[in-house]
C-alpha atoms as a PDB file:
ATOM      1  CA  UNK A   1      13.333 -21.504  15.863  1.00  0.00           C
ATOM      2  CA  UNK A   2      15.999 -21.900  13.811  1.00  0.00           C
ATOM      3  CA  UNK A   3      14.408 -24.649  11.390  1.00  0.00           C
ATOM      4  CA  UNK A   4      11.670 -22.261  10.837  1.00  0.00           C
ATOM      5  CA  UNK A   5      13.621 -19.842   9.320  1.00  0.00           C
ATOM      6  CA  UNK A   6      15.205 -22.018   7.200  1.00  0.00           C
ATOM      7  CA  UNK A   7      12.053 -23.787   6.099  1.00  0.00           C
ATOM      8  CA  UNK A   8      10.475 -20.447   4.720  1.00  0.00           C
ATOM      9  CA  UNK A   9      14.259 -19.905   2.823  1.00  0.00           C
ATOM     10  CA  UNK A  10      13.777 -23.157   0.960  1.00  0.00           C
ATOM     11  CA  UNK A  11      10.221 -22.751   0.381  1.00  0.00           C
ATOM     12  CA  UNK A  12      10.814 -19.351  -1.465  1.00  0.00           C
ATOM     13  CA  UNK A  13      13.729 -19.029  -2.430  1.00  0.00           C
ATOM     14  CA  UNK A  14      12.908 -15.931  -4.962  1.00  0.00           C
ATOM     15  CA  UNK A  15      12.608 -13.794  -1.193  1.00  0.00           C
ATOM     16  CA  UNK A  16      16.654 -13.848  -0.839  1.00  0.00           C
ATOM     17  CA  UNK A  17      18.539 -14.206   2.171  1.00  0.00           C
ATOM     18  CA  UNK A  18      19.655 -10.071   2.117  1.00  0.00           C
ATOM     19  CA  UNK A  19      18.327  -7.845   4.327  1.00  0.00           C
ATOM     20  CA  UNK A  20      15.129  -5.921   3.714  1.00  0.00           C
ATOM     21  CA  UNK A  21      14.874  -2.416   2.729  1.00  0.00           C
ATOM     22  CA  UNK A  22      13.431   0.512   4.738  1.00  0.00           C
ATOM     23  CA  UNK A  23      12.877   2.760   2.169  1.00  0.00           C
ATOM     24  CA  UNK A  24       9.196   1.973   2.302  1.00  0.00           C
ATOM     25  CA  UNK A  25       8.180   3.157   5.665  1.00  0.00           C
ATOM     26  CA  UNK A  26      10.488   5.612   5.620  1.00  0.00           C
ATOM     27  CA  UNK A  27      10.803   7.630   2.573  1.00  0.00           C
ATOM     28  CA  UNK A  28       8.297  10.744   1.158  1.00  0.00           C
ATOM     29  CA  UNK A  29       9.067  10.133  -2.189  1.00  0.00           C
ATOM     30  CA  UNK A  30       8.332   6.256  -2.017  1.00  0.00           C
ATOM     31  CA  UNK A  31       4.872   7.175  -0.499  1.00  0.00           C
ATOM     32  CA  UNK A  32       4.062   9.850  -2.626  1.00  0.00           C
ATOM     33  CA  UNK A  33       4.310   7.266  -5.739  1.00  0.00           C
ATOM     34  CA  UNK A  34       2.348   4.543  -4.509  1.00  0.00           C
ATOM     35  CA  UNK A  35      -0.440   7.185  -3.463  1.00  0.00           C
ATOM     36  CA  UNK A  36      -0.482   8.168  -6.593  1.00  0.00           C
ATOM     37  CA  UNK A  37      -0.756   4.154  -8.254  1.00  0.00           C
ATOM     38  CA  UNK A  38      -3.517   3.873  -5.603  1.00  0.00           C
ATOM     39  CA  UNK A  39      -5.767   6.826  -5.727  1.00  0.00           C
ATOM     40  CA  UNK A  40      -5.027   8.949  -9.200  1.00  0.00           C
ATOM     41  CA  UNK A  41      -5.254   5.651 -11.076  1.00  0.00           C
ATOM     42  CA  UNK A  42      -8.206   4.346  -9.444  1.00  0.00           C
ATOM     43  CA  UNK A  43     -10.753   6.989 -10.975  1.00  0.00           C
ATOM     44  CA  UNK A  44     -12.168   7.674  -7.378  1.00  0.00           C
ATOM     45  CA  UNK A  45     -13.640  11.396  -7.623  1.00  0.00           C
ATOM     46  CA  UNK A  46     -14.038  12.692  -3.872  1.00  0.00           C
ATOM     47  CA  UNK A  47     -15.804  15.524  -5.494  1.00  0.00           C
ATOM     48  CA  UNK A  48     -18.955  13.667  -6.823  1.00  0.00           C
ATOM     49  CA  UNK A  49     -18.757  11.362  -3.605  1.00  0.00           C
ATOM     50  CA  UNK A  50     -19.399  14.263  -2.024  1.00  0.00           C
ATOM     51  CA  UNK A  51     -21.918  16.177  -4.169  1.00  0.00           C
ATOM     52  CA  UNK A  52     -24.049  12.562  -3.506  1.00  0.00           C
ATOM     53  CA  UNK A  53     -23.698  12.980   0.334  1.00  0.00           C
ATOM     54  CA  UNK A  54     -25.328  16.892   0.046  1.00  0.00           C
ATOM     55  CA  UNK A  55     -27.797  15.693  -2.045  1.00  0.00           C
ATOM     56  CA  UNK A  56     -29.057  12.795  -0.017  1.00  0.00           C
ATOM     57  CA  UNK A  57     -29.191  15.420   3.470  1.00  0.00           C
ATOM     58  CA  UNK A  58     -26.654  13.479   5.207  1.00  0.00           C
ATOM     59  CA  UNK A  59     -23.664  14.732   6.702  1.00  0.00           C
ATOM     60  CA  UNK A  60     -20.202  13.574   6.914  1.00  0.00           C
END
């Protein structure tokens, strides 16, 4: 198992040998940025999504 590891650490050596940071899955404020990269930059309206679903008679 060991060579394994050691095979990805010479393959990519850009990754580090550190340990990895939490903060991620853990913090509000990291989630509350990337929600905003994802959905405030993405131009996705949930408003005329659903004005299209009343007007076509189906229901959500």
């Amino acid at each position: 198992m060991a060579d394994m590891n050691h095979r990805w650490l010479e393959k990519y050596p850009e990754l580090g040998r550190g340990p990895i940071s939490t903060e991620p899955y853990i913090s509000p404020e990291y989630y509350e940025r990337e929600r905003e990269k994802i959905f405030i930059g993405s131009g996705a309206d949930l408003n005329e999504a659903t004005k299209v679903t009343a007007c076509s008679g189906r229901r959500t």
